[in-house]
Structures are given as structure tokens and as C-alpha cells.
PDB file of N, CA and C in Angstrom:
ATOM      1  N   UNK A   1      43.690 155.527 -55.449  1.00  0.00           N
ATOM      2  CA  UNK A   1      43.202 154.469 -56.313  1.00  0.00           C
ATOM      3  C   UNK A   1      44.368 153.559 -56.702  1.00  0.00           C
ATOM      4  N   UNK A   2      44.404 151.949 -56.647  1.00  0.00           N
ATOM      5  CA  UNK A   2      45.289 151.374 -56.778  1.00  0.00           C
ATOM      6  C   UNK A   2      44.972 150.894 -58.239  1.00  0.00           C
ATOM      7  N   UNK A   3      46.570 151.006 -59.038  1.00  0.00           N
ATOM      8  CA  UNK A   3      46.373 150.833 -60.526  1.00  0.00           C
ATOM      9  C   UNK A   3      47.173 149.501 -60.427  1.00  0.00           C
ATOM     10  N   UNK A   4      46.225 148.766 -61.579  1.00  0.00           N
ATOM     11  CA  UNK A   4      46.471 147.379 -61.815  1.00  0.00           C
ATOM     12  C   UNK A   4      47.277 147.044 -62.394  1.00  0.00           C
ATOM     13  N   UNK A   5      48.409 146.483 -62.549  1.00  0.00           N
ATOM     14  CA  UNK A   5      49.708 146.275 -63.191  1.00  0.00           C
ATOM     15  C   UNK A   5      49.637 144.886 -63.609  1.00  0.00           C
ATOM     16  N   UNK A   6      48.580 144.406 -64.009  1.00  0.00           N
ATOM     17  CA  UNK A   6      48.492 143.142 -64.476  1.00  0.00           C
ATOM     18  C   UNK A   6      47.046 142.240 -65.281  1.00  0.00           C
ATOM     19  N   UNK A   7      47.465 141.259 -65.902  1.00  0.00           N
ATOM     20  CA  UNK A   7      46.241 140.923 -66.799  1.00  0.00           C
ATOM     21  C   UNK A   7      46.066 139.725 -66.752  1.00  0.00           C
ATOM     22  N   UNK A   8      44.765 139.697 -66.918  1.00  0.00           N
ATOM     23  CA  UNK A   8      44.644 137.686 -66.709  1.00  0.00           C
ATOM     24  C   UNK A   8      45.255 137.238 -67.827  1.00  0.00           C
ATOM     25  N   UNK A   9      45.359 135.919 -68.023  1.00  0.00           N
ATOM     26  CA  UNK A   9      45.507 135.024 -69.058  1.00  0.00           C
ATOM     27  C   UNK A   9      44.376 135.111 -70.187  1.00  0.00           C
ATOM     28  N   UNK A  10      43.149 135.070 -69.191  1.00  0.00           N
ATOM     29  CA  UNK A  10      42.055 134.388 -70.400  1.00  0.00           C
ATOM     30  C   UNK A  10      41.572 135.711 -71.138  1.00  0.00           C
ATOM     31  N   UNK A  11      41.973 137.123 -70.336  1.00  0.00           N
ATOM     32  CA  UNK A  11      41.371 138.156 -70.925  1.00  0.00           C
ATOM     33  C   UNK A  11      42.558 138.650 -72.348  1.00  0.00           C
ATOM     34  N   UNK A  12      43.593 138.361 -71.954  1.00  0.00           N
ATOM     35  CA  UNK A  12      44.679 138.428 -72.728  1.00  0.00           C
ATOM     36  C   UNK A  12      44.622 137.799 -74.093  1.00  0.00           C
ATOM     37  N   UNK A  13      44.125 136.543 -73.678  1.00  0.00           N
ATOM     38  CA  UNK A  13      43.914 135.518 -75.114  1.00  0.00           C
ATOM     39  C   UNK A  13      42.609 135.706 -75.918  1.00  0.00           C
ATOM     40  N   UNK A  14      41.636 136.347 -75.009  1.00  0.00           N
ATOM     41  CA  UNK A  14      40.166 136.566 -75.682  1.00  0.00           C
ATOM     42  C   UNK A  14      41.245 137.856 -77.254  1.00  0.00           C
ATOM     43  N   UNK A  15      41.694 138.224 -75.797  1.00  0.00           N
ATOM     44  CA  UNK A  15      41.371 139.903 -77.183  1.00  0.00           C
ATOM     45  C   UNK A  15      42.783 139.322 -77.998  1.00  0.00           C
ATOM     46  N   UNK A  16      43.856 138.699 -78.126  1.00  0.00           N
ATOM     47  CA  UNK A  16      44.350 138.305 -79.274  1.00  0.00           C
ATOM     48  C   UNK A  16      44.195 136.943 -79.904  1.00  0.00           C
ATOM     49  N   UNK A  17      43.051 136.098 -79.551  1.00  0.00           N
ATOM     50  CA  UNK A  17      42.078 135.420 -80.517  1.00  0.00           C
ATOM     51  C   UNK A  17      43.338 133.993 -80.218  1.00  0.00           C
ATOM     52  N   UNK A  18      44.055 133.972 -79.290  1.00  0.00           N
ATOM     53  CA  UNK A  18      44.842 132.457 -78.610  1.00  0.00           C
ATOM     54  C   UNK A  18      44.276 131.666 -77.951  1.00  0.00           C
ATOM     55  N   UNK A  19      44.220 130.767 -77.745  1.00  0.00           N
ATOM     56  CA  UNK A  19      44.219 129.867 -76.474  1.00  0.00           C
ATOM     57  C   UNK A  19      44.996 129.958 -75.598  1.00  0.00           C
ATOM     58  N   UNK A  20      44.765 129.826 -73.859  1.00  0.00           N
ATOM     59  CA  UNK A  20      45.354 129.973 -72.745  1.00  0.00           C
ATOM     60  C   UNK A  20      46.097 129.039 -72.590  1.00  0.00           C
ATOM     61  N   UNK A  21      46.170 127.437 -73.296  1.00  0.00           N
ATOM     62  CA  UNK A  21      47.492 126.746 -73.257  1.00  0.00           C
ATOM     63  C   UNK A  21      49.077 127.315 -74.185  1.00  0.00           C
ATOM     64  N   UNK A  22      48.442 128.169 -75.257  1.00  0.00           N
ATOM     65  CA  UNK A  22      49.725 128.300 -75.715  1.00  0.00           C
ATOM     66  C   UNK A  22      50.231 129.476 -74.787  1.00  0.00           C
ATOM     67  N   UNK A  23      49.933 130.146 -74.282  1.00  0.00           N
ATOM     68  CA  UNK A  23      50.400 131.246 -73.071  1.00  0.00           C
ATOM     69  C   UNK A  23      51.549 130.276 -72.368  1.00  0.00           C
ATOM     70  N   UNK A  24      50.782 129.091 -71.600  1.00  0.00           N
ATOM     71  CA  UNK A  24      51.888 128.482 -70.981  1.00  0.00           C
ATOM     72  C   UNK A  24      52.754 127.599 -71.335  1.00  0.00           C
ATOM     73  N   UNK A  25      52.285 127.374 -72.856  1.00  0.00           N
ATOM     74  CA  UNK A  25      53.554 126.785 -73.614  1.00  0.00           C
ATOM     75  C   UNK A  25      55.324 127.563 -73.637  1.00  0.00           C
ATOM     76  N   UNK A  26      54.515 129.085 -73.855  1.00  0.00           N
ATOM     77  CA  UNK A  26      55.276 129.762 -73.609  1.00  0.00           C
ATOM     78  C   UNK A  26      55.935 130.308 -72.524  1.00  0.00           C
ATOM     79  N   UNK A  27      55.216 129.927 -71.056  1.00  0.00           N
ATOM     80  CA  UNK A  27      55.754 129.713 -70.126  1.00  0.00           C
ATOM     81  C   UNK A  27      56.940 128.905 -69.957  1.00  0.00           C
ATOM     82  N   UNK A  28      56.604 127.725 -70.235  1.00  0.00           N
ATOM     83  CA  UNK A  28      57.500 126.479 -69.821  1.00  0.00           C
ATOM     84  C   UNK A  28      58.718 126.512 -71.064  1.00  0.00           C
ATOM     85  N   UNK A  29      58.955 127.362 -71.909  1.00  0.00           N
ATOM     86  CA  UNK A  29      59.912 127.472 -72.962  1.00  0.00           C
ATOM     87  C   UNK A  29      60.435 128.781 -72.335  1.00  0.00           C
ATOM     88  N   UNK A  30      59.935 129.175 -70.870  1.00  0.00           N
ATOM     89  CA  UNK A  30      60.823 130.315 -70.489  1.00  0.00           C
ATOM     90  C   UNK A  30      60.919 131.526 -71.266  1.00  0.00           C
ATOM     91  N   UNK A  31      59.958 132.173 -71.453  1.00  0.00           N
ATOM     92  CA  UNK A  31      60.113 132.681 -72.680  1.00  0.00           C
ATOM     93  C   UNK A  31      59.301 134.215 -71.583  1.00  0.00           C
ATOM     94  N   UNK A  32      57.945 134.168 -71.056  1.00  0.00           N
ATOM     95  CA  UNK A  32      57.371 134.714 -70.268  1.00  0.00           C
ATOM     96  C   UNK A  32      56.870 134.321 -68.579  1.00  0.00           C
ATOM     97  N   UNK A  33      56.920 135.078 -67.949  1.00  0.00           N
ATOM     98  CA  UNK A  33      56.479 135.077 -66.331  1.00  0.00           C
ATOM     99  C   UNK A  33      54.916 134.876 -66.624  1.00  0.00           C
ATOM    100  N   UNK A  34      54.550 133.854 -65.547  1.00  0.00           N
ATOM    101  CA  UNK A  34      52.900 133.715 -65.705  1.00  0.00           C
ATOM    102  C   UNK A  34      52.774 134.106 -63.831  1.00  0.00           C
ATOM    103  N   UNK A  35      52.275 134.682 -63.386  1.00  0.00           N
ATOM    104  CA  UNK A  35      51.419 135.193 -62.056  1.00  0.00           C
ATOM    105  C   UNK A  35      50.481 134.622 -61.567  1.00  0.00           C
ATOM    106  N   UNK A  36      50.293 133.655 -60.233  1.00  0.00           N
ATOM    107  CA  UNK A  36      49.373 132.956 -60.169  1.00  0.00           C
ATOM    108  C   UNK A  36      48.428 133.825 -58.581  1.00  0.00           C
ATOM    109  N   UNK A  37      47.685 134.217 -58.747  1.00  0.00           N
ATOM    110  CA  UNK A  37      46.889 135.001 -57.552  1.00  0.00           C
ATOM    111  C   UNK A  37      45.433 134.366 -57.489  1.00  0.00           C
ATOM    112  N   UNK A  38      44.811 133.669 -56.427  1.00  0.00           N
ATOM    113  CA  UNK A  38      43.677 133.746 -56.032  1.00  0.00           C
ATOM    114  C   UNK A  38      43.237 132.255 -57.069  1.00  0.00           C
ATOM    115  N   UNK A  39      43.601 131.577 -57.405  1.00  0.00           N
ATOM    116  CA  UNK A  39      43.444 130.309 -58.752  1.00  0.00           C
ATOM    117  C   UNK A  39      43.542 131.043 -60.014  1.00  0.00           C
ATOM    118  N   UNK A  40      43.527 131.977 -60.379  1.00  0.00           N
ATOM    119  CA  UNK A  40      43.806 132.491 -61.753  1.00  0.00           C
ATOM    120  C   UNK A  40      45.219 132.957 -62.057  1.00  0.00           C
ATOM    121  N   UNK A  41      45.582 132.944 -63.192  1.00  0.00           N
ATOM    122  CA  UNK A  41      46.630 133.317 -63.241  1.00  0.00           C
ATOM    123  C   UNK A  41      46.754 134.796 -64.703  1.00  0.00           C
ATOM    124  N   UNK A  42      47.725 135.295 -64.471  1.00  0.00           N
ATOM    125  CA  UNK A  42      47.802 136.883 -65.067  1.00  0.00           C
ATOM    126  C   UNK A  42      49.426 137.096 -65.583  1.00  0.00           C
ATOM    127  N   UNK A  43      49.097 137.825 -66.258  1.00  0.00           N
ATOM    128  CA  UNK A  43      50.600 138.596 -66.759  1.00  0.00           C
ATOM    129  C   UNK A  43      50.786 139.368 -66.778  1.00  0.00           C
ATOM    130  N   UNK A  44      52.391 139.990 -65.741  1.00  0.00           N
ATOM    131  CA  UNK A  44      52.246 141.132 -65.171  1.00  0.00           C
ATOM    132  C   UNK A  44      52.659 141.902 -66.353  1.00  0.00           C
ATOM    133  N   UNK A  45      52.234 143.291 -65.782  1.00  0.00           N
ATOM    134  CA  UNK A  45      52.315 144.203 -67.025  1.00  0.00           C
ATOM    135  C   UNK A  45      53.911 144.859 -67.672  1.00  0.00           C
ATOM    136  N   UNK A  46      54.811 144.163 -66.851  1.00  0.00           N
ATOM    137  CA  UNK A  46      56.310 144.148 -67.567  1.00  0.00           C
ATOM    138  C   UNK A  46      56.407 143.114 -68.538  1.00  0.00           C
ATOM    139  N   UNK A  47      55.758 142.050 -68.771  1.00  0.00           N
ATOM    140  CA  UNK A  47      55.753 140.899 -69.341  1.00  0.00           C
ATOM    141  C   UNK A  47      54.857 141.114 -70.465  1.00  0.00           C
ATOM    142  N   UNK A  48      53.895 142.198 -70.498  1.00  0.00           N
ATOM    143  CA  UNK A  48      52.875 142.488 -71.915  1.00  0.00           C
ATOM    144  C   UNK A  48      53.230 142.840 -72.758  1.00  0.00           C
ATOM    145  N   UNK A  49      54.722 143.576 -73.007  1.00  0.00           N
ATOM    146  CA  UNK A  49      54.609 143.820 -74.010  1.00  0.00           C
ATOM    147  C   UNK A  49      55.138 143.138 -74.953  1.00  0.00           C
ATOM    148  N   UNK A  50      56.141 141.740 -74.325  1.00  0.00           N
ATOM    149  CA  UNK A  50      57.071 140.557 -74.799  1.00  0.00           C
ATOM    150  C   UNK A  50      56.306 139.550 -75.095  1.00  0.00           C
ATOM    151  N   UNK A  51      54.719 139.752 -74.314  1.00  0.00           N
ATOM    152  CA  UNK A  51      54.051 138.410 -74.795  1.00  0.00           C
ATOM    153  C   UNK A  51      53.258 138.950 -75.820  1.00  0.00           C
ATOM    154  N   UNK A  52      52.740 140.370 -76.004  1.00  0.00           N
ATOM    155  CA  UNK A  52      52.764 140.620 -77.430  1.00  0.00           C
ATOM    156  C   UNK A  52      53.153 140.804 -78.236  1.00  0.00           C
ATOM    157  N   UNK A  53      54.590 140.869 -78.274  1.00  0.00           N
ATOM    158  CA  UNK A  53      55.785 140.633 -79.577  1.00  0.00           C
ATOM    159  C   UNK A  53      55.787 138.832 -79.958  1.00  0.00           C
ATOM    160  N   UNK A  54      55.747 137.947 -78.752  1.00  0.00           N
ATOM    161  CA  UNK A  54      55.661 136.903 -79.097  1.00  0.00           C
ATOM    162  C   UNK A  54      54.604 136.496 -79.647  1.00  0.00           C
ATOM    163  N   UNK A  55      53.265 136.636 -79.682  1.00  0.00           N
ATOM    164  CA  UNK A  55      52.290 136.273 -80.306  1.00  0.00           C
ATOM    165  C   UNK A  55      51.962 137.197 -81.441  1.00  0.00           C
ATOM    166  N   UNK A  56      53.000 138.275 -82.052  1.00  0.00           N
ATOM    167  CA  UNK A  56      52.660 138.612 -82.909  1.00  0.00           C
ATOM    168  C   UNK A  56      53.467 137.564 -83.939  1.00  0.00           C
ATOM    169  N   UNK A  57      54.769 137.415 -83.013  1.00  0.00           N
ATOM    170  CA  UNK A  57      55.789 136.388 -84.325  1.00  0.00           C
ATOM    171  C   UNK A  57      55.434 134.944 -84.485  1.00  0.00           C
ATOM    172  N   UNK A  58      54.138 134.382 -83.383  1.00  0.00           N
ATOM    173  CA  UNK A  58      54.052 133.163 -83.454  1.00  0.00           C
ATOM    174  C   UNK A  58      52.520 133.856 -84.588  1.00  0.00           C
ATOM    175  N   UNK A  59      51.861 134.021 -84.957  1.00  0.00           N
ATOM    176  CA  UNK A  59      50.930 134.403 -85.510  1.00  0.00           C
ATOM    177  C   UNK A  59      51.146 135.159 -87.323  1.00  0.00           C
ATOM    178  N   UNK A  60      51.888 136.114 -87.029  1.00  0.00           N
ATOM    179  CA  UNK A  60      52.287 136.816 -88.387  1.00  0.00           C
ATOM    180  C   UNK A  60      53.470 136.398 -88.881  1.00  0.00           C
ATOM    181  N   UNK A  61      54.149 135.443 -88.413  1.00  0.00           N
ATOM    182  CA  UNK A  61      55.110 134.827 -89.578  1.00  0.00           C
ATOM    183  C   UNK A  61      54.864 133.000 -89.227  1.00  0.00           C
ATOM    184  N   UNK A  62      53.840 132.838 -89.256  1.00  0.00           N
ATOM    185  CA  UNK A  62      53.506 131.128 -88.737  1.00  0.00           C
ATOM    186  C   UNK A  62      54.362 130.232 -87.651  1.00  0.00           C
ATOM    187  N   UNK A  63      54.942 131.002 -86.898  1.00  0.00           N
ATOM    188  CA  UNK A  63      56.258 130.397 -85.751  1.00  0.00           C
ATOM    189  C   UNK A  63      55.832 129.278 -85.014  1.00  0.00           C
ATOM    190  N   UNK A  64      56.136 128.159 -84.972  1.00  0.00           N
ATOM    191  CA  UNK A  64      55.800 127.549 -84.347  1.00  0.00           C
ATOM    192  C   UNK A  64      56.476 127.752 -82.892  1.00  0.00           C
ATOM    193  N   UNK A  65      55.802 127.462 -81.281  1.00  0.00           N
ATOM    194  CA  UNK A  65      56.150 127.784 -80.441  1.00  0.00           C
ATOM    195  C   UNK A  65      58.120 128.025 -80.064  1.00  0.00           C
ATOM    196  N   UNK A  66      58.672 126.579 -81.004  1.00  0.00           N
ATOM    197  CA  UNK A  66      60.268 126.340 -80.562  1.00  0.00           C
ATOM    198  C   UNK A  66      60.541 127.593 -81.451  1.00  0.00           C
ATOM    199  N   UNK A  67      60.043 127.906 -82.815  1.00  0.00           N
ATOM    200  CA  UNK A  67      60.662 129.054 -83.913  1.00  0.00           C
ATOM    201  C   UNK A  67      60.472 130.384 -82.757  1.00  0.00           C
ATOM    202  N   UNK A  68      59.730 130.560 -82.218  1.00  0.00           N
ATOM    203  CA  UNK A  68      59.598 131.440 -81.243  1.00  0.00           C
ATOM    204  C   UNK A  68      60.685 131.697 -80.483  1.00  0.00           C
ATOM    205  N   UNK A  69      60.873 130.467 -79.923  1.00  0.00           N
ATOM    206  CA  UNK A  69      61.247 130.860 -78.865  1.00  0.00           C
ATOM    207  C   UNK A  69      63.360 131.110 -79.084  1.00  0.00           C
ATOM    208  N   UNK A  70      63.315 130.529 -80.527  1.00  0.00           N
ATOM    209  CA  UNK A  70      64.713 130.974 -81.392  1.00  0.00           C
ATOM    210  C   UNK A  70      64.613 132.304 -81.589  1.00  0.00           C
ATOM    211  N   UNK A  71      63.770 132.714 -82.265  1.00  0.00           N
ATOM    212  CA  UNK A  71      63.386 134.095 -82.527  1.00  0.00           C
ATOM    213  C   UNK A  71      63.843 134.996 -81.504  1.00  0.00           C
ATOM    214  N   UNK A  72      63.277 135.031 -80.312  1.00  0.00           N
ATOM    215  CA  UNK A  72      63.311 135.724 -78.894  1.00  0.00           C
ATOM    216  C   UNK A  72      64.748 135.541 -78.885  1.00  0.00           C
ATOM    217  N   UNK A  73      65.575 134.566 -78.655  1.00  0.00           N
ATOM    218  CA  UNK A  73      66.664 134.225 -78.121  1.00  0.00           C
ATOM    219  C   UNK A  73      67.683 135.217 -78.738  1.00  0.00           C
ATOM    220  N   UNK A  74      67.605 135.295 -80.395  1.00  0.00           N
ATOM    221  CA  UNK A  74      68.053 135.840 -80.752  1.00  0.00           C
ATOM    222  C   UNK A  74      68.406 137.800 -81.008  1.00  0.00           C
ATOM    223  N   UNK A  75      66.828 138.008 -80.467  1.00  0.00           N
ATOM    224  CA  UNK A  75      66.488 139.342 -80.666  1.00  0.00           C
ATOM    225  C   UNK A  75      67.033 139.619 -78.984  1.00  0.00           C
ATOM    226  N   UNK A  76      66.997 139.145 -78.308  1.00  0.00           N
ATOM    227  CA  UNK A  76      67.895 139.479 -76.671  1.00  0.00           C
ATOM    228  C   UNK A  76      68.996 139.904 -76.883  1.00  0.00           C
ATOM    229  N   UNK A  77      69.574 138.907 -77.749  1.00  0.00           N
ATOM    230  CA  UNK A  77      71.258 138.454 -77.651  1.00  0.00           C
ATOM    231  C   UNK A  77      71.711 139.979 -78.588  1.00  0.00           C
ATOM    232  N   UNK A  78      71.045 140.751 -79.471  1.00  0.00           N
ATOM    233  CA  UNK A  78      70.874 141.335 -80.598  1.00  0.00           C
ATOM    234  C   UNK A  78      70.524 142.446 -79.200  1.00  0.00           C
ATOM    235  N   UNK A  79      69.880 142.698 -78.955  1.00  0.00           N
ATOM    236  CA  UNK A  79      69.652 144.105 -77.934  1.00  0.00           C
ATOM    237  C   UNK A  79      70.659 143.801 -76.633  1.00  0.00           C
ATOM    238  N   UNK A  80      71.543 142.732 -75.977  1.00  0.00           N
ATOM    239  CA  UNK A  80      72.672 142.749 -75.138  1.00  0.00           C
ATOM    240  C   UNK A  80      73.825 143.516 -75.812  1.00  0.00           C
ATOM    241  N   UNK A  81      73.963 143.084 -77.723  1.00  0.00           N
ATOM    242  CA  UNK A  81      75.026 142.952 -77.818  1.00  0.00           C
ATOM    243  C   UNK A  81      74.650 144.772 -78.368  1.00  0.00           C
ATOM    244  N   UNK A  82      73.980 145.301 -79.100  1.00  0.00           N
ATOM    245  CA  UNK A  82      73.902 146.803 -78.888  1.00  0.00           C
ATOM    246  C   UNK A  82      73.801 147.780 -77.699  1.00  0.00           C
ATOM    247  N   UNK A  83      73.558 147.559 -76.526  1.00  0.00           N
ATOM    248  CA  UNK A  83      73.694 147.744 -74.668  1.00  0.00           C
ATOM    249  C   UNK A  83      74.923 148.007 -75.026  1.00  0.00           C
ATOM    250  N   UNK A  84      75.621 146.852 -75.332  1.00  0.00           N
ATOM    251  CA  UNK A  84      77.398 146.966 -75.357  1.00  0.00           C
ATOM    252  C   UNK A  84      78.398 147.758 -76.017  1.00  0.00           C
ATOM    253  N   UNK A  85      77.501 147.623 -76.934  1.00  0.00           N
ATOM    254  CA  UNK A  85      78.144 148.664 -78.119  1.00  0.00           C
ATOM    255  C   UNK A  85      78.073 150.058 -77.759  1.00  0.00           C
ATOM    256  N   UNK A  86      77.032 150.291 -77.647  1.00  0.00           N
ATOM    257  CA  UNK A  86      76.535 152.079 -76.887  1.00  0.00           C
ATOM    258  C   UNK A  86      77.795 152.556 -76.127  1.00  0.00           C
ATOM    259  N   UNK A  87      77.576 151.195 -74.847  1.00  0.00           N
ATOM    260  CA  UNK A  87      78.890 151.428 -73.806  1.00  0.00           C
ATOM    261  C   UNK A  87      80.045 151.393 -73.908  1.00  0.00           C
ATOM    262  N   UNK A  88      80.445 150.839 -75.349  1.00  0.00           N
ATOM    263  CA  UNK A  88      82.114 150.710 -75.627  1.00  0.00           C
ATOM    264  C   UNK A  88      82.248 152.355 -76.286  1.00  0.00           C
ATOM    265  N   UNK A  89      81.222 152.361 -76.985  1.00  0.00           N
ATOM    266  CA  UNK A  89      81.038 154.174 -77.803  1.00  0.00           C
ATOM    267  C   UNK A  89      81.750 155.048 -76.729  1.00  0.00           C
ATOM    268  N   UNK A  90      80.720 154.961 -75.468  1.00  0.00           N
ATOM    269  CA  UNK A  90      80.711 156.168 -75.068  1.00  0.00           C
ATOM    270  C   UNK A  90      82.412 155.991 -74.409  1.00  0.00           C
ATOM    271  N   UNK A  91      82.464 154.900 -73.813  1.00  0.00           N
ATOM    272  CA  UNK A  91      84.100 155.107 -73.483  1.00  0.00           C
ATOM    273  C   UNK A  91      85.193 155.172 -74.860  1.00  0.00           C
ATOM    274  N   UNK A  92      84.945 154.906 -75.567  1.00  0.00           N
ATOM    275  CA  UNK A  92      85.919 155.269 -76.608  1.00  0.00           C
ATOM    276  C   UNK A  92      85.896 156.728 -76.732  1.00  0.00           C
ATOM    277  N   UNK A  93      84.540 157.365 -77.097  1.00  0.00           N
ATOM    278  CA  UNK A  93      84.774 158.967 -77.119  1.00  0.00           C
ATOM    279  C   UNK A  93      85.008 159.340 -76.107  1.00  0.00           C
ATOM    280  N   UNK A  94      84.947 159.376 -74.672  1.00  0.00           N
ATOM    281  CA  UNK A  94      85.879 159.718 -73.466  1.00  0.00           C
ATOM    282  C   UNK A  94      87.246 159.496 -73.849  1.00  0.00           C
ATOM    283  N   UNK A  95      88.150 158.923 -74.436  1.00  0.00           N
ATOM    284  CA  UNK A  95      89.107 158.428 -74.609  1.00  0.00           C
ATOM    285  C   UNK A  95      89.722 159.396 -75.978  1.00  0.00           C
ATOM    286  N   UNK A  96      88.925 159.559 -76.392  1.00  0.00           N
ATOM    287  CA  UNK A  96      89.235 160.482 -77.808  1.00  0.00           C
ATOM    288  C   UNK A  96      89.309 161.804 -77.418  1.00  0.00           C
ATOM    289  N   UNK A  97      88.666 162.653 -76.548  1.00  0.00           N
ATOM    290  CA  UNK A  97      88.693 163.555 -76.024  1.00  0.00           C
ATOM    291  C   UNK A  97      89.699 164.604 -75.321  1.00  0.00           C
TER     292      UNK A  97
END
């Protein structure tokens, strides 16, 4: 049985109560991958769970699409710069050792 790794647009926006233009607002602010198969288009299921963090922050704190897409920018830069940190850890305690 082949499992589906992906979701339309319009089924996406039904069940969190959006419109399918702000999806690709958020496209074109680079923010999410949109999937275009067969004339419809979908979001693959690596991309669901970022486009539901984004429409929770454009929704539950009134974000307008650009506040968004600051938001995101910042919460990346904020999970690169802890990646880094982890990795300076673990070589420092190699080093302490």
C-alpha cells in the first residue's frame, strides 16, 4: 500500500479555516514548498508541520504575512545557532576529558 506523503492546499485550508491564497503568499515569501501534481497543488508532508506553525503565528498572535515571515526567520536562525552550540559542547567536553 502506497502511503501518501502529502496534502492538498484546499484540504489543508478547509480544516484550518484559511484561504488558499494566503498558502501562496506564503509561498512567494519563501517561507514554504508548494507541490504542483496533476493541476492541483499540495504540501508535502515535510512542509506540514512549518505551515502549521506558520498559520498558527499568523492567526494566534495577528501576524501579518511579512510579521511571519520575521518570525520564521528568526526562530531558524535561533535553532542554527543552538545545532551549534550542542556541537561546540560536545567538542569542548572531548577536550576536557
Amino acid at each position: 500500500m502506497e502511503r501518501i506523503n502529502h496534502i492538498s492546499i484546499q484540504t489543508f485550508c478547509q480544516y484550518h479555516g484559511i484561504e488558499s491564497k494566503l498558502v501562496f503568499t506564503f509561498q512567494e515569501l519563501g517561507l514554504v514548498e508548494i507541490v504542483e501534481e496533476e493541476a492541483e497543488f499540495f504540501l508535502e508532508e515535510k512542509a506540514l508541520t512549518r505551515m502549521e506553525q506558520i498559520v498558527r503565528l499568523y492567526k494566534d498572535l495577528d501576524l501579518s504575512p511579512e510579521g511571519v515571515e520575521v518570525v520564521m526567520g528568526l526562530l531558524d536562525k535561533i535553532e542554527k545557532l543552538q545545532e551549534e552550540n550542542f556541537t561546540l559542547i560536545k567538542k569542548l567536553r572531548k577536550w576536557e576529558k
